[in-house]
PDB file of N, CA and C in Angstrom:
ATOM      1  N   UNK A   1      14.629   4.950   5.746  1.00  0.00           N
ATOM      2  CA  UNK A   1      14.241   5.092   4.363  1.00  0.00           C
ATOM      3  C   UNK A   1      12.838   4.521   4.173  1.00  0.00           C
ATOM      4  N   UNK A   2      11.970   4.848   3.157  1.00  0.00           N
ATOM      5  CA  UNK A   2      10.621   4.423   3.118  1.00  0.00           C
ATOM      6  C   UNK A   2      10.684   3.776   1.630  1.00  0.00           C
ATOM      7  N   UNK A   3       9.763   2.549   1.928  1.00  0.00           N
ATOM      8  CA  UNK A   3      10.004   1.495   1.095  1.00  0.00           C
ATOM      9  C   UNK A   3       8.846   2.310   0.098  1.00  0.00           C
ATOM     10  N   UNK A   4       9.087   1.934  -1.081  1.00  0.00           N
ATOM     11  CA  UNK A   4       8.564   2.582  -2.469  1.00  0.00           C
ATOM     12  C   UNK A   4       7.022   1.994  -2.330  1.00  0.00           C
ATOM     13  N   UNK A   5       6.969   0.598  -2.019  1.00  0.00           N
ATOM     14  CA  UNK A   5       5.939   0.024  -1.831  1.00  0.00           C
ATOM     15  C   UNK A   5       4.693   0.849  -0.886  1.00  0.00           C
ATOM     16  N   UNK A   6       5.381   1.120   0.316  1.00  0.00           N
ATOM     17  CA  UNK A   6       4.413   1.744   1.381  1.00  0.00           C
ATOM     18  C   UNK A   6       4.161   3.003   0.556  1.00  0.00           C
ATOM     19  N   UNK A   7       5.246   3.915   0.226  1.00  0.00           N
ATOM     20  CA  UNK A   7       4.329   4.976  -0.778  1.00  0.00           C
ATOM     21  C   UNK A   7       3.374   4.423  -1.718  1.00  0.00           C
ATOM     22  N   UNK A   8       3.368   3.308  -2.189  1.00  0.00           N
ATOM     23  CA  UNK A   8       2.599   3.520  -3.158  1.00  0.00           C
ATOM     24  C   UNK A   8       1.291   3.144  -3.043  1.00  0.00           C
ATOM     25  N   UNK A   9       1.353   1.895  -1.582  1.00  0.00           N
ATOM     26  CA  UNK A   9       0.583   1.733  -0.906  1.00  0.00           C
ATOM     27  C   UNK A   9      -0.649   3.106  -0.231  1.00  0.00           C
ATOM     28  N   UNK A  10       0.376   4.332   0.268  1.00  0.00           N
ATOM     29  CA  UNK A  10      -0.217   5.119   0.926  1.00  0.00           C
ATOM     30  C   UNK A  10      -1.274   5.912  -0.590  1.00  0.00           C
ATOM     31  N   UNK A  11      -0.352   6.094  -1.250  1.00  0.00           N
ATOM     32  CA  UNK A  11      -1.246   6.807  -2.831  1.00  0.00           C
ATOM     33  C   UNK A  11      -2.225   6.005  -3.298  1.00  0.00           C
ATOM     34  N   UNK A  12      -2.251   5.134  -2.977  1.00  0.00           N
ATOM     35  CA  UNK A  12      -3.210   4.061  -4.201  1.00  0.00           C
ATOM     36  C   UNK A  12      -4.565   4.643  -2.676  1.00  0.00           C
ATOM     37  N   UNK A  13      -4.118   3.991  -1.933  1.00  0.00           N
ATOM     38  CA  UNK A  13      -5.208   4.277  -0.623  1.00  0.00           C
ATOM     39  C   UNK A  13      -5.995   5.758  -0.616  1.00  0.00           C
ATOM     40  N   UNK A  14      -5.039   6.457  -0.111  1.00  0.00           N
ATOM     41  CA  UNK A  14      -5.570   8.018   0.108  1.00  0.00           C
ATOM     42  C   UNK A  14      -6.009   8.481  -1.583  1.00  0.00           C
ATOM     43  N   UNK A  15      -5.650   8.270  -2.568  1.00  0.00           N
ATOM     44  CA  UNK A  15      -6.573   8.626  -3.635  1.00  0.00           C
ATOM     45  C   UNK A  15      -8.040   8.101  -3.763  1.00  0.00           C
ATOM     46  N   UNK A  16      -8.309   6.733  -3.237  1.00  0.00           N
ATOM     47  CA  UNK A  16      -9.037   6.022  -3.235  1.00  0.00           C
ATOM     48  C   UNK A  16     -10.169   6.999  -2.822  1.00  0.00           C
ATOM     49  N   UNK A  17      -9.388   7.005  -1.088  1.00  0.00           N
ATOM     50  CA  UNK A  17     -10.239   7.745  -0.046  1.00  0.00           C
ATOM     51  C   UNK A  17     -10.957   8.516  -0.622  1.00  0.00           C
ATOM     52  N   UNK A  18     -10.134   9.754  -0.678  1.00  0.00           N
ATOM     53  CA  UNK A  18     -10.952  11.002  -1.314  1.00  0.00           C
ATOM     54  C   UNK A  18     -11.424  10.918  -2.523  1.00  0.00           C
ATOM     55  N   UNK A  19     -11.434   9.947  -3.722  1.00  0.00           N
ATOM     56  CA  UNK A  19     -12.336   9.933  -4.610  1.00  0.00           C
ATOM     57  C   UNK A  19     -13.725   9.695  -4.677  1.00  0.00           C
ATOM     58  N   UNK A  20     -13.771   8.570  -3.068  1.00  0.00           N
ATOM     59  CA  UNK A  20     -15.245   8.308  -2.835  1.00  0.00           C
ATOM     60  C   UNK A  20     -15.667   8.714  -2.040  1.00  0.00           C
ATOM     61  N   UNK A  21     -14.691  10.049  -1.360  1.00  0.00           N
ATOM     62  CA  UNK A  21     -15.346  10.711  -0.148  1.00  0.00           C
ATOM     63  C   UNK A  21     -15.863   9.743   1.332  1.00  0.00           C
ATOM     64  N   UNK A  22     -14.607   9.407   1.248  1.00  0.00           N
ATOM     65  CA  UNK A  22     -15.065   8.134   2.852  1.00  0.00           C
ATOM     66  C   UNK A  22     -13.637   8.494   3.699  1.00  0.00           C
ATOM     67  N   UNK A  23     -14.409   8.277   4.734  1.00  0.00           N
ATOM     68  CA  UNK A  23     -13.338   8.934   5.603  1.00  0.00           C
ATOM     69  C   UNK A  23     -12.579   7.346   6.187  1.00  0.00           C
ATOM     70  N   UNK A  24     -11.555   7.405   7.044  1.00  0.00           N
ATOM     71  CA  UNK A  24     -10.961   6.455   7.583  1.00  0.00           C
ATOM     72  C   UNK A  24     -11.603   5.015   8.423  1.00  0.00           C
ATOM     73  N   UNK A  25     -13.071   5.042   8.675  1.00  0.00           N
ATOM     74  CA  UNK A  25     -13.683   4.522   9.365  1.00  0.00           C
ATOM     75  C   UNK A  25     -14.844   3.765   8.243  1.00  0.00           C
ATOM     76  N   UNK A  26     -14.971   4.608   7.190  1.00  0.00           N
ATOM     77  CA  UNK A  26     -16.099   4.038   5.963  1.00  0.00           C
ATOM     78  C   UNK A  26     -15.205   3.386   4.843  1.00  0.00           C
ATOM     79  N   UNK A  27     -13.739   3.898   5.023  1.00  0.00           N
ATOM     80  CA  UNK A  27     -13.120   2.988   4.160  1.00  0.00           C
ATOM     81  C   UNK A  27     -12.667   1.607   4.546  1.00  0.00           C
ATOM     82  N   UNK A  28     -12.206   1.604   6.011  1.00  0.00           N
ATOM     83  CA  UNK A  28     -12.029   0.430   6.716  1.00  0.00           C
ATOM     84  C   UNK A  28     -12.982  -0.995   6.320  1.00  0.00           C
ATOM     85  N   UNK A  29     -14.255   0.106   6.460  1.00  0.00           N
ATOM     86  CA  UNK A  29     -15.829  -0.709   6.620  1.00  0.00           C
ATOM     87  C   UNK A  29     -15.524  -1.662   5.495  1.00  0.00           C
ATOM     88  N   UNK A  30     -15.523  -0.540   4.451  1.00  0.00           N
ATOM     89  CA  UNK A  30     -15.422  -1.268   2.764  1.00  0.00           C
ATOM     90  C   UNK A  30     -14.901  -1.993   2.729  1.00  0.00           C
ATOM     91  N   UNK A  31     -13.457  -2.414   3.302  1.00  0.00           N
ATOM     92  CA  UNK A  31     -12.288  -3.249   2.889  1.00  0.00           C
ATOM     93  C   UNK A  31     -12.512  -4.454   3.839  1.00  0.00           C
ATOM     94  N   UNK A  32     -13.559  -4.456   4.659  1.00  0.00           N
ATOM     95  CA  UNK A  32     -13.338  -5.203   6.094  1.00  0.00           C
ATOM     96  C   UNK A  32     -12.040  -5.385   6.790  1.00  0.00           C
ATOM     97  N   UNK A  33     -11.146  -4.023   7.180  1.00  0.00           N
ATOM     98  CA  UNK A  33     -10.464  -3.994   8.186  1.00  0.00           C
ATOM     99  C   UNK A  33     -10.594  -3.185   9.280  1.00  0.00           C
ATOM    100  N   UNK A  34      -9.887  -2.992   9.910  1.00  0.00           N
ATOM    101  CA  UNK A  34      -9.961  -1.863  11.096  1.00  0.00           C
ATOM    102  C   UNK A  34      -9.370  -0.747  10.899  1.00  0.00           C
ATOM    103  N   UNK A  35      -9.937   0.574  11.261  1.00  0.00           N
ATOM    104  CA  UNK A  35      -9.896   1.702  11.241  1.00  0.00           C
ATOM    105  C   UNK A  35      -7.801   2.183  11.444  1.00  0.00           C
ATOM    106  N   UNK A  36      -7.411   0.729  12.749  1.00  0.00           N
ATOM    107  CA  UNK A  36      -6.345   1.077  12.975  1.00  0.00           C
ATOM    108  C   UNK A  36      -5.399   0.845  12.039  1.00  0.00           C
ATOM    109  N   UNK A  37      -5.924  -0.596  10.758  1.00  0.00           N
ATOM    110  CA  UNK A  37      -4.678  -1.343   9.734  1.00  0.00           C
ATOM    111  C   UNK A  37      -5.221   0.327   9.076  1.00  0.00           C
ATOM    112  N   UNK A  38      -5.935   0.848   8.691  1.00  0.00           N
ATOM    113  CA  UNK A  38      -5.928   1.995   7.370  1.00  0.00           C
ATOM    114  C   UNK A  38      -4.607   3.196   7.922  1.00  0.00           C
ATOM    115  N   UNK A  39      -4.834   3.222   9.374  1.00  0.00           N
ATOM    116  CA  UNK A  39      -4.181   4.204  10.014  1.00  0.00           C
ATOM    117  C   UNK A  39      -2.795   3.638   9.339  1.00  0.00           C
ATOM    118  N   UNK A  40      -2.452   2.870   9.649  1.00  0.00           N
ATOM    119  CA  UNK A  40      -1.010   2.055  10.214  1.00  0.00           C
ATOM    120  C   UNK A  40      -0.409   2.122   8.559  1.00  0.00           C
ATOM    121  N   UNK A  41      -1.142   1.743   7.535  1.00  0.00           N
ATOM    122  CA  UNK A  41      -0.615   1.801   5.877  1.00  0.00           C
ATOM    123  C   UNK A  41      -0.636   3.535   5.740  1.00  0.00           C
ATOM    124  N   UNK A  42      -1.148   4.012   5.985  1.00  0.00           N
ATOM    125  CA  UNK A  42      -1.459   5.503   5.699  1.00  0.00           C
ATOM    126  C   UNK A  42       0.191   5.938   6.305  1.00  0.00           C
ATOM    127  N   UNK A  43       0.292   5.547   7.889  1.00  0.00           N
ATOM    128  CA  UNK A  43       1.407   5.825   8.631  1.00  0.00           C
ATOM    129  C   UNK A  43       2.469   5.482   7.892  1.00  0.00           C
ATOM    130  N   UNK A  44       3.121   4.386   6.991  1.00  0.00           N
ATOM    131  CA  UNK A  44       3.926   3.799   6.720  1.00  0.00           C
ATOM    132  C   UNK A  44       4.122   2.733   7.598  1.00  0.00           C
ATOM    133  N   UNK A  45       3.635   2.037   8.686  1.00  0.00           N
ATOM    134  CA  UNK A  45       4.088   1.551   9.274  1.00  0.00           C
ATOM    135  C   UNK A  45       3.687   0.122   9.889  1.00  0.00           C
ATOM    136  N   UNK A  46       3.490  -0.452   8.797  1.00  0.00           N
ATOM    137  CA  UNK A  46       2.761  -1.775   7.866  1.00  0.00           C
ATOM    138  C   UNK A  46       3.769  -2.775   7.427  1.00  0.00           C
ATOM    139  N   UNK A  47       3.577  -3.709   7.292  1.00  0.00           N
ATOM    140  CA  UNK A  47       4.103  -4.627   7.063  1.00  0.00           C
ATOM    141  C   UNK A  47       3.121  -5.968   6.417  1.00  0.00           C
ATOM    142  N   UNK A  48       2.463  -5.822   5.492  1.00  0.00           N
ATOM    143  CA  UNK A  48       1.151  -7.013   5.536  1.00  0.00           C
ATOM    144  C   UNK A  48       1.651  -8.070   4.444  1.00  0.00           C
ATOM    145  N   UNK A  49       1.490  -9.205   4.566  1.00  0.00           N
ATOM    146  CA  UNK A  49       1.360 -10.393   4.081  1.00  0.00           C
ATOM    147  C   UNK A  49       1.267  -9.822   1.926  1.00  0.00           C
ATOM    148  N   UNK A  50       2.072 -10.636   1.177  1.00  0.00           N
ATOM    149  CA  UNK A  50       2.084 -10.382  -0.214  1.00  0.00           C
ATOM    150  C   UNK A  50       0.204 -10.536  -0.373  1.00  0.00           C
ATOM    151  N   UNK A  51      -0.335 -11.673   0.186  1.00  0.00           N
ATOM    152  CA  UNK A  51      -2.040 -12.296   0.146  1.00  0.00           C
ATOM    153  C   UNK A  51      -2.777 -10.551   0.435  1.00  0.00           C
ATOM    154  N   UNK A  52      -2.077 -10.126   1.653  1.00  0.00           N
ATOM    155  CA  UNK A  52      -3.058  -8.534   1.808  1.00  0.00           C
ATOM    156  C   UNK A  52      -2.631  -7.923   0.614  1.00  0.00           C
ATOM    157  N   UNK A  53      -1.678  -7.719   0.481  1.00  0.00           N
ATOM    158  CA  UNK A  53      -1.433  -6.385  -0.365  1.00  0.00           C
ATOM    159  C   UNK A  53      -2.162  -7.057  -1.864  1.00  0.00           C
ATOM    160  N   UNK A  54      -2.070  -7.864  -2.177  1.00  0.00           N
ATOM    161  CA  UNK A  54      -3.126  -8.357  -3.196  1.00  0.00           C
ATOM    162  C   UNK A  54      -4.835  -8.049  -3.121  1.00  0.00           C
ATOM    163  N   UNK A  55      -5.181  -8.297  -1.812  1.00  0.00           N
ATOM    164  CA  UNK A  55      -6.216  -8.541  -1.883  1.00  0.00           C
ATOM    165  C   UNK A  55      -6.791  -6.379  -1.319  1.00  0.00           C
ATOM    166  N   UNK A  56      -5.760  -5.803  -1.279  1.00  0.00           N
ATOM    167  CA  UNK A  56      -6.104  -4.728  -1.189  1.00  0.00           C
ATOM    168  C   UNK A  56      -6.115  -3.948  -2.274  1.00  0.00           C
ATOM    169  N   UNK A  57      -4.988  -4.159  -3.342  1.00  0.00           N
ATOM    170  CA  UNK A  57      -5.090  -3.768  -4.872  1.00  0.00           C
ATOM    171  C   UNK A  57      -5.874  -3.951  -5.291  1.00  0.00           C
ATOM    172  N   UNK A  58      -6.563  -5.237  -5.436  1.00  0.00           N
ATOM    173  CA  UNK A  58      -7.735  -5.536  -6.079  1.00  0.00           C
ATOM    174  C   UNK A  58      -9.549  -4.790  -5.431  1.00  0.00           C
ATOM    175  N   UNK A  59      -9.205  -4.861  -4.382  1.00  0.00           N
ATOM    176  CA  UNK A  59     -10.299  -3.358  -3.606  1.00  0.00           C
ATOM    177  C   UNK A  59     -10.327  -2.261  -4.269  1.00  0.00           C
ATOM    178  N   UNK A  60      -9.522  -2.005  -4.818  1.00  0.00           N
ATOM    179  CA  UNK A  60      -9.118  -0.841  -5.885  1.00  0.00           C
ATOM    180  C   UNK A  60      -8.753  -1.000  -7.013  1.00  0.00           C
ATOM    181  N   UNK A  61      -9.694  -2.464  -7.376  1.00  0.00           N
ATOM    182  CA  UNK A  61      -9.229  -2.281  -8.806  1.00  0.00           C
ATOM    183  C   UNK A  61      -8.341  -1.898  -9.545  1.00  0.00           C
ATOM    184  N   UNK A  62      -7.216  -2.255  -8.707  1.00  0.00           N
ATOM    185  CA  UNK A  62      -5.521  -2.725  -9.488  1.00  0.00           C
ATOM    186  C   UNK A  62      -5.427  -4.000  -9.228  1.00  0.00           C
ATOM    187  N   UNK A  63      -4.013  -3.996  -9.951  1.00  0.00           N
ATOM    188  CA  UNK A  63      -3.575  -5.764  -9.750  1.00  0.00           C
ATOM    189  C   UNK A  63      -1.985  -5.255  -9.411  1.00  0.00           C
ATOM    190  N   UNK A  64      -1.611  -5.744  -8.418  1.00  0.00           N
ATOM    191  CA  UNK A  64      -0.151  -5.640  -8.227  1.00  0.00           C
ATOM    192  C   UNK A  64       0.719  -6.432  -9.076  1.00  0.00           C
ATOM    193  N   UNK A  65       1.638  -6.100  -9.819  1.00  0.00           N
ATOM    194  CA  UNK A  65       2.810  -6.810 -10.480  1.00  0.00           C
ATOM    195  C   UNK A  65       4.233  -6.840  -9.910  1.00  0.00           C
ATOM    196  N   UNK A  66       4.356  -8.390  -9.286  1.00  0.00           N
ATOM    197  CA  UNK A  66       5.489  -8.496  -8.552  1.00  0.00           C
ATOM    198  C   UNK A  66       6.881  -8.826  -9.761  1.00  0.00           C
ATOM    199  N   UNK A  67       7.958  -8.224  -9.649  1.00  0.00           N
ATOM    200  CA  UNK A  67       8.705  -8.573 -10.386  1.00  0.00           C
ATOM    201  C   UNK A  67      10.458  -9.103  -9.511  1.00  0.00           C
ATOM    202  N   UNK A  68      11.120  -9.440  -9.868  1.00  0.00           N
ATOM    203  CA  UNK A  68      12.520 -10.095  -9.158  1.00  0.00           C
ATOM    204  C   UNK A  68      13.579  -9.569  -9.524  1.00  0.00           C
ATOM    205  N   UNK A  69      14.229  -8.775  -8.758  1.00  0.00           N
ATOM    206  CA  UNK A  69      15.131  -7.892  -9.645  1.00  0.00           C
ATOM    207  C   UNK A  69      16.635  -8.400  -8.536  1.00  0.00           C
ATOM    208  N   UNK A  70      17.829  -8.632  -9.294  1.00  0.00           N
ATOM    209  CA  UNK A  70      19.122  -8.727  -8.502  1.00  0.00           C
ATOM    210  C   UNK A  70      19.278  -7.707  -7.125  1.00  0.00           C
ATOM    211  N   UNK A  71      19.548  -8.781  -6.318  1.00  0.00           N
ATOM    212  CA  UNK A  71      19.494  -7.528  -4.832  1.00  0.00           C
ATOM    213  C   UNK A  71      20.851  -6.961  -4.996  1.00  0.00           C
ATOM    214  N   UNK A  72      21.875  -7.154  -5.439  1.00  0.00           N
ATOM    215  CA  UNK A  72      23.096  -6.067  -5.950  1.00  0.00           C
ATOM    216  C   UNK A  72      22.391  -5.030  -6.249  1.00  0.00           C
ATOM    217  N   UNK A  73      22.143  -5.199  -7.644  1.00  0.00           N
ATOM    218  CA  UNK A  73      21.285  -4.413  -8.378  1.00  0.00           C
ATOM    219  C   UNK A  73      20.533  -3.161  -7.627  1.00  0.00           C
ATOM    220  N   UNK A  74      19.725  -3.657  -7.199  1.00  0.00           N
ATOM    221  CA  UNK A  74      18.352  -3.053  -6.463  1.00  0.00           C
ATOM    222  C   UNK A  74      18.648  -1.956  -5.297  1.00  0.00           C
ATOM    223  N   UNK A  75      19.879  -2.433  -4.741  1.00  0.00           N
ATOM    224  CA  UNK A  75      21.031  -2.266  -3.481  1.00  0.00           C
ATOM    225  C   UNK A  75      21.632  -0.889  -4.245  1.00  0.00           C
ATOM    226  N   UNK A  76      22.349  -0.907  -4.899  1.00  0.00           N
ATOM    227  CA  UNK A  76      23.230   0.145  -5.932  1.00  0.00           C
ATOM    228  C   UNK A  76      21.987   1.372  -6.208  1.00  0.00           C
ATOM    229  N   UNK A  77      20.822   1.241  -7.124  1.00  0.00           N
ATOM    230  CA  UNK A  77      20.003   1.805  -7.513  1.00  0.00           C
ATOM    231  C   UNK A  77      19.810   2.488  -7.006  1.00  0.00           C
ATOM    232  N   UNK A  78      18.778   1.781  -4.861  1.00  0.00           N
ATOM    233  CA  UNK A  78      18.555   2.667  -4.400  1.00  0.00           C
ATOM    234  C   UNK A  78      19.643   3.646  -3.369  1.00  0.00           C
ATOM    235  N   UNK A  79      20.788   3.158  -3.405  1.00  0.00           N
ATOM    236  CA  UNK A  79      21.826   4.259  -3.298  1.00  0.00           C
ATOM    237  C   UNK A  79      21.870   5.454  -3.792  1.00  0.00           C
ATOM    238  N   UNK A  80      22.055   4.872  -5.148  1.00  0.00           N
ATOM    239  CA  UNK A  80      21.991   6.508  -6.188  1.00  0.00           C
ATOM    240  C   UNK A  80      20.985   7.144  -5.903  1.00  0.00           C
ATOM    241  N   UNK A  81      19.848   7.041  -5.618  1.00  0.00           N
ATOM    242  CA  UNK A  81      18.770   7.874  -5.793  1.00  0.00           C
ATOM    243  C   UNK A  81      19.047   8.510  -4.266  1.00  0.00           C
TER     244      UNK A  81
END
């Protein structure tokens, strides 16, 4: 299953991309990471620190809003869907 996060991760990114017309290697540049972390979030297949994913929202001028929701809860939800 793919965590909602990494999608949204991958959308916030790849819109980015192509809005400023930079390819995988000029966006890296921008963010100061490596060509391979852009690959690897793009991939789904990421895992970065709450500190990254902050400090990558804000590269893009978002702000992430963490919220705490019952893991029953959360568990059930994404069942149904």
């Amino acid at each position: 299953m793919v965590n909602r996060n990494s999608i949204k991760s991958f959308n916030l990114i790849e819109d980015y991309r192509k809005n400023n017309n930079l390819n995988k290697t000029q966006l890296a540049e921008k963010l100061g990471v490596t060509k391979g972390y852009i690959s690897q979030i793009l991939n789904g297949d990421f895992d970065h620190k709450i500190s990254k994913f902050v400090d990558l929202a804000l590269s893009f001028d978002k702000v992430p809003i963490i919220t705490y929701k019952d893991l029953k809860k959360c568990i059930d939800d994404d069942n149904v869907k």
